[in-house]
N, C-alpha and C. Protein backbone atom coordinates (compact mmCIF):
# COMPACT_ATOMS: atom_id res chain seq x y z
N UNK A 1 -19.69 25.48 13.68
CA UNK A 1 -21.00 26.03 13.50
C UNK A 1 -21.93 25.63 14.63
N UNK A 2 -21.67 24.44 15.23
CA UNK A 2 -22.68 24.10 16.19
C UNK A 2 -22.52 24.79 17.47
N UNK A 3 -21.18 25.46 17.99
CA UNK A 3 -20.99 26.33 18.63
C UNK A 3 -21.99 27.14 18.93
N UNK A 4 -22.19 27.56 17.35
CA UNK A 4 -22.79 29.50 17.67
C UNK A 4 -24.06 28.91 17.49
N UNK A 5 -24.75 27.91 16.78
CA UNK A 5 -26.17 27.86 16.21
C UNK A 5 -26.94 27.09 16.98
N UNK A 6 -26.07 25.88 18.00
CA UNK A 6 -26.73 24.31 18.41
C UNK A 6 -26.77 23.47 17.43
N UNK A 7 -26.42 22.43 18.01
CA UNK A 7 -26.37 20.88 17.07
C UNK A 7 -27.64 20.65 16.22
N UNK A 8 -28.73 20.73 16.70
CA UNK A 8 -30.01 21.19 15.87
C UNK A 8 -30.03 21.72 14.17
N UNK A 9 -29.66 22.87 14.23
CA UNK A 9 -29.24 23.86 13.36
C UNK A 9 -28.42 24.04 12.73
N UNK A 10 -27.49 23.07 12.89
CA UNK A 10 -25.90 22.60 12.34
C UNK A 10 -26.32 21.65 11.44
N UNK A 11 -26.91 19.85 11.91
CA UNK A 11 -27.67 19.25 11.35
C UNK A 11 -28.38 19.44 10.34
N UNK A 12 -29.39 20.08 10.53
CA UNK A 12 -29.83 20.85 9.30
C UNK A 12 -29.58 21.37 8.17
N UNK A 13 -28.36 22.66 8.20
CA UNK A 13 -27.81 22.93 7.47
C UNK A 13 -26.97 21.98 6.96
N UNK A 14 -26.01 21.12 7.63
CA UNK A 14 -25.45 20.12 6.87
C UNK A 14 -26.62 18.96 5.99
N UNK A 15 -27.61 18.93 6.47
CA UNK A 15 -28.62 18.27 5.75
C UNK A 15 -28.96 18.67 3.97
N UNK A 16 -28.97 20.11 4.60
CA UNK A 16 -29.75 20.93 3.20
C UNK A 16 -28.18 20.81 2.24
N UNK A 17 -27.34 21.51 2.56
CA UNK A 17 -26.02 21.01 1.87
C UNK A 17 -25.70 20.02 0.93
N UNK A 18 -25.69 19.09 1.72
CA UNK A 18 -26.27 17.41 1.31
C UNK A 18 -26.66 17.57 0.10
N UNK A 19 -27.88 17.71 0.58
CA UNK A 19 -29.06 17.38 -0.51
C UNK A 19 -29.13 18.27 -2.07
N UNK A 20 -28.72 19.53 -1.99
CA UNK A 20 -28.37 20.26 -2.78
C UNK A 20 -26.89 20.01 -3.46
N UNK A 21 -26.26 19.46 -2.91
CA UNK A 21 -24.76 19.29 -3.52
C UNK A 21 -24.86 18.54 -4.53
N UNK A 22 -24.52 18.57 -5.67
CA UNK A 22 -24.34 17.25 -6.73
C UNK A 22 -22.94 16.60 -6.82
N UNK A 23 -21.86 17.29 -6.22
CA UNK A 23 -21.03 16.32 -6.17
C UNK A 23 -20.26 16.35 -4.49
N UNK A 24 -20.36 15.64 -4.11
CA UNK A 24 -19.63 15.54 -2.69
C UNK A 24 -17.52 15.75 -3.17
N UNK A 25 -17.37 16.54 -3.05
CA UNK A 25 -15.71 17.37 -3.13
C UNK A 25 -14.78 16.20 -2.05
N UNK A 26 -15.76 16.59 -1.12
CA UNK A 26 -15.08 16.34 0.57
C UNK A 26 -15.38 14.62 0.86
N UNK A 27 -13.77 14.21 0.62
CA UNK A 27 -13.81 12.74 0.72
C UNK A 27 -15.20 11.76 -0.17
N UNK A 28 -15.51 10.63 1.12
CA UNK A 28 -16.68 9.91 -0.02
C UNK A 28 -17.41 9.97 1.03
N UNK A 29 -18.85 9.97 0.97
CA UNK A 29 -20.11 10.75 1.61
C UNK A 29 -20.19 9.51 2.60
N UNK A 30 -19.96 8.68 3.01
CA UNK A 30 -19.85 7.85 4.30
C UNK A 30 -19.02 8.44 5.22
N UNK A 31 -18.01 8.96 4.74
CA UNK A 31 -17.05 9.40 5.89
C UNK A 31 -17.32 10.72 6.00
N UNK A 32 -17.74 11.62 5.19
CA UNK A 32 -17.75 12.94 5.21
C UNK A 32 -19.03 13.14 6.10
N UNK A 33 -20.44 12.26 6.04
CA UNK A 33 -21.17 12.46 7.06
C UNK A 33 -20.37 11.71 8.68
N UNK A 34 -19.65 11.10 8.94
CA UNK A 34 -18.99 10.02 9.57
C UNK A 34 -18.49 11.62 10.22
N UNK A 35 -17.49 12.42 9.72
CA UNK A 35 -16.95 13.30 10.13
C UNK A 35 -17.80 14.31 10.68
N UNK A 36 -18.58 14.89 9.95
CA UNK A 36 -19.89 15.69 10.49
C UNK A 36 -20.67 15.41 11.80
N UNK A 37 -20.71 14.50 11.86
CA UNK A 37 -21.59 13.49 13.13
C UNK A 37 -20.47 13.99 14.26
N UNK A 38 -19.23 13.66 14.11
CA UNK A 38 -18.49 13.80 14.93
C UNK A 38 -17.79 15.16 15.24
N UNK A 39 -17.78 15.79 14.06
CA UNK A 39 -17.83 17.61 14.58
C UNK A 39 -18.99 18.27 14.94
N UNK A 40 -20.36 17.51 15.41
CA UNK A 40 -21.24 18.15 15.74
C UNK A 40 -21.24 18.21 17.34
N UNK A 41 -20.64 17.27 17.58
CA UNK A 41 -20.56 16.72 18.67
C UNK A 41 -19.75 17.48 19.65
N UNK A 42 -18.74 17.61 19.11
CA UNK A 42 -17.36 17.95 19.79
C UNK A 42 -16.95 19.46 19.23
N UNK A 43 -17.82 20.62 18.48
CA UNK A 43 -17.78 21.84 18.58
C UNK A 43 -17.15 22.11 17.38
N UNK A 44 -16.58 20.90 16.36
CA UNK A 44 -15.32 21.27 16.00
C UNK A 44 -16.21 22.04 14.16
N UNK A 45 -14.80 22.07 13.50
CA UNK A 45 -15.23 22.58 11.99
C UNK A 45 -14.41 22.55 11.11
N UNK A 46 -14.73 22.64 9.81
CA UNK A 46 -13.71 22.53 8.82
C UNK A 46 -12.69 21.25 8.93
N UNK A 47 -11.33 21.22 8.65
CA UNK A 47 -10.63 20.12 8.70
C UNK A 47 -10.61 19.46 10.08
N UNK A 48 -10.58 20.21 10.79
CA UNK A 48 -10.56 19.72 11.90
C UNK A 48 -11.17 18.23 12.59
N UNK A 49 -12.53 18.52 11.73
CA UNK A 49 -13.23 17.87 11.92
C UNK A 49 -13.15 16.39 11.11
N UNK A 50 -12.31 16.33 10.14
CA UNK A 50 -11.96 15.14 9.46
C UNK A 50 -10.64 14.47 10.20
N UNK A 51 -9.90 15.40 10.90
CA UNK A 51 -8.71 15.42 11.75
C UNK A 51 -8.99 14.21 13.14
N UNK A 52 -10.22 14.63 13.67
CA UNK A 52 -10.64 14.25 14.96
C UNK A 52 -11.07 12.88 14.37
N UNK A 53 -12.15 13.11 12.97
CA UNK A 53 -12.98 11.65 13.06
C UNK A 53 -11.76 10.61 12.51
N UNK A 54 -10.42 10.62 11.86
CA UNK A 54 -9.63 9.90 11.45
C UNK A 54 -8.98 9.24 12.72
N UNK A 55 -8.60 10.28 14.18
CA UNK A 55 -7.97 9.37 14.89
C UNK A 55 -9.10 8.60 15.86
N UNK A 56 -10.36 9.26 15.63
CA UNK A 56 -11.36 8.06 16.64
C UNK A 56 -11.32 6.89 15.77
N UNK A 57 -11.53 7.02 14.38
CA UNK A 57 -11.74 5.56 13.73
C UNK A 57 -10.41 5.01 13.40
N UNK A 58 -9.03 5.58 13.55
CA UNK A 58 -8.26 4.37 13.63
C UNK A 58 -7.48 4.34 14.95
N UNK A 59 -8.57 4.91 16.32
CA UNK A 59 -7.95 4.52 17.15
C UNK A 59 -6.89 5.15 17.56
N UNK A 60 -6.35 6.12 17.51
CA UNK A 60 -5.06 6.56 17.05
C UNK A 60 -4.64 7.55 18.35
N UNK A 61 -3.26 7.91 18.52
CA UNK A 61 -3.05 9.03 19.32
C UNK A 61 -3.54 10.23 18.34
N UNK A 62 -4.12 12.02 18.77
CA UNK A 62 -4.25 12.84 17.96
C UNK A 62 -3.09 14.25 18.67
N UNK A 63 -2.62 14.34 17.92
CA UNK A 63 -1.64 15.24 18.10
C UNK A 63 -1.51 16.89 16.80
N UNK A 64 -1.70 17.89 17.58
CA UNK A 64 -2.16 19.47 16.83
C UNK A 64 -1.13 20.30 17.37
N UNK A 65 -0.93 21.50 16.89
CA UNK A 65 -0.89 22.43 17.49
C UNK A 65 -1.55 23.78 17.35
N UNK A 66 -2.66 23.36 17.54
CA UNK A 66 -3.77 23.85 16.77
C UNK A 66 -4.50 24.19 18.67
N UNK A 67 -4.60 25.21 19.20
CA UNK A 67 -4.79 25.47 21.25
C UNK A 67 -6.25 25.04 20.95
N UNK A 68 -7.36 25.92 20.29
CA UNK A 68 -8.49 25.81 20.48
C UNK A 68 -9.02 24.23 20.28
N UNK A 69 -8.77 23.60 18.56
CA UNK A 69 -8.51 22.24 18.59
C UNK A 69 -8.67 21.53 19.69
N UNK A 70 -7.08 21.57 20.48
CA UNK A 70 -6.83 20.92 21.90
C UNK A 70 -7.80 20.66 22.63
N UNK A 71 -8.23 22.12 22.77
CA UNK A 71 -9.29 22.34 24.32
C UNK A 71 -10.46 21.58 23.73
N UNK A 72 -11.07 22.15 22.47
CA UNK A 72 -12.11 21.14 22.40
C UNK A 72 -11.89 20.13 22.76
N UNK A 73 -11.13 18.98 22.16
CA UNK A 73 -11.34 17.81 22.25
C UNK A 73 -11.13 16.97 23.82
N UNK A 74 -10.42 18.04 23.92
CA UNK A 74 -9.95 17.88 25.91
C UNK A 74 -11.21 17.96 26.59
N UNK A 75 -12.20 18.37 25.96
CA UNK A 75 -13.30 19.26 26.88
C UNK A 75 -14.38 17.91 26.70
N UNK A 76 -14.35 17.81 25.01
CA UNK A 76 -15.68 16.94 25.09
C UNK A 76 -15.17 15.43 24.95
N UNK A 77 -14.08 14.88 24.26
CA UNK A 77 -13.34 13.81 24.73
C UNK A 77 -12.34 13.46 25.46
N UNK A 78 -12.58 13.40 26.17
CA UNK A 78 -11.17 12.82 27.51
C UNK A 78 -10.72 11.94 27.18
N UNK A 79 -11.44 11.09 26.45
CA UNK A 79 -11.08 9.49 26.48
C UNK A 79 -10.25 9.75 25.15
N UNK A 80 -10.25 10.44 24.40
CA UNK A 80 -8.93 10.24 23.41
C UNK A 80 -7.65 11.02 23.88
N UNK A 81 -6.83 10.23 23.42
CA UNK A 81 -5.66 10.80 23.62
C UNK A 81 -4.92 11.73 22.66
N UNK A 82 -5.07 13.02 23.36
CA UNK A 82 -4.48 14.13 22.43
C UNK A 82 -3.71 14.72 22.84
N UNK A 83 -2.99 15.57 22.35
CA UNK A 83 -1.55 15.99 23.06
C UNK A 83 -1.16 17.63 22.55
N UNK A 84 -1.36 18.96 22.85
CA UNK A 84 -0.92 20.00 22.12
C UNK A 84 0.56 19.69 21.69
N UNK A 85 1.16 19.95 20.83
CA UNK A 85 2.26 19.45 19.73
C UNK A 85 3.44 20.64 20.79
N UNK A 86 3.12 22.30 21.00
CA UNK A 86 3.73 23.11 21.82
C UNK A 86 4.16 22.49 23.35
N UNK A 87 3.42 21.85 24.14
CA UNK A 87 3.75 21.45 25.17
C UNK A 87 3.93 20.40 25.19
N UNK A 88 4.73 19.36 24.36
CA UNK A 88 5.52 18.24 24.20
C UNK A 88 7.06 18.30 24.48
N UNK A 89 7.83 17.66 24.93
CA UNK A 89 9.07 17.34 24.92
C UNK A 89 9.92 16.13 23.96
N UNK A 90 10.90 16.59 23.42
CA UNK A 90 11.56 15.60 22.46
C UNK A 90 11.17 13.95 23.06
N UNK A 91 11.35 14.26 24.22
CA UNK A 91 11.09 12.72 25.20
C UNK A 91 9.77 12.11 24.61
N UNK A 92 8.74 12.55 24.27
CA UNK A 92 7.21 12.33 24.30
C UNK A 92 7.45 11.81 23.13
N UNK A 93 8.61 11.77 22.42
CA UNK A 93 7.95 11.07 20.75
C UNK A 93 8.71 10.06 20.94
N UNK A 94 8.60 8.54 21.19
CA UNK A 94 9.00 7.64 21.11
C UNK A 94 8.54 6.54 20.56
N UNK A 95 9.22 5.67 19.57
CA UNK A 95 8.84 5.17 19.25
C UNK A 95 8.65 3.34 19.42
C-alpha cells in the first residue's frame, strides 16, 4: 500500500485499522505493528511483510521465490541476506 499511497497514508490507514479493530487476528499487536513498521518501509504487504520482519528480528538468511518480494528487499535492504529460491543451486543449501 505504501507503494501506491506514500508511507504517510499507509500509516494512517494502518492507524485507523488499529484503532477500530477489536480483535487483532494477525499475530499479537507488538509484532503485528513490529511488521507494519517494517513493510512500510520496504514497499512490502500482506504476508510478506511478516516474512521480512521475522528474518530481520531473528537475524536470519530470507529466502522466496516470490521475484517482486526479491527485488524489494534487494532494493531497500542490501544488508539482508536474501536469495530468490529460482536462481539457487543444490550447492547453495548447505548446511
Amino acid at each position: 500500500m505504501s507503494r501506491a499511497v506514500g508511507d504517510e497514508i499507509a500509516k494512517t490507514v494502518y492507524e485507523r485499522v488499529k484503532k477500530h479493530t477489536t480483535k487483532i487476528i494477525y499475530l499479537n499487536e507488538g509484532f503485528t505493528t513490529y511488521c507494519m513498521e517494517k513493510g512500510i518501509k520496504t514497499h512490502l504487504s500482506g504476508f510478506d511483510t511478516v516474512v521480512f520482519a521475522c528474518a530481520i528480528h531473528a537475524d536470519s538468511v530470507l529466502v522466496t521465490n516470490d521475484q517482486s518480494f526479491f527485488r524489494n528487499v534487494e532494493k531497500h535492504h542490501p544488508e539482508i541476506r536474501a536469495y530468490l529460491l529460482r536462481e539457487m543451486e543444490i550447492h547453495d543449501f548447505s548446511l
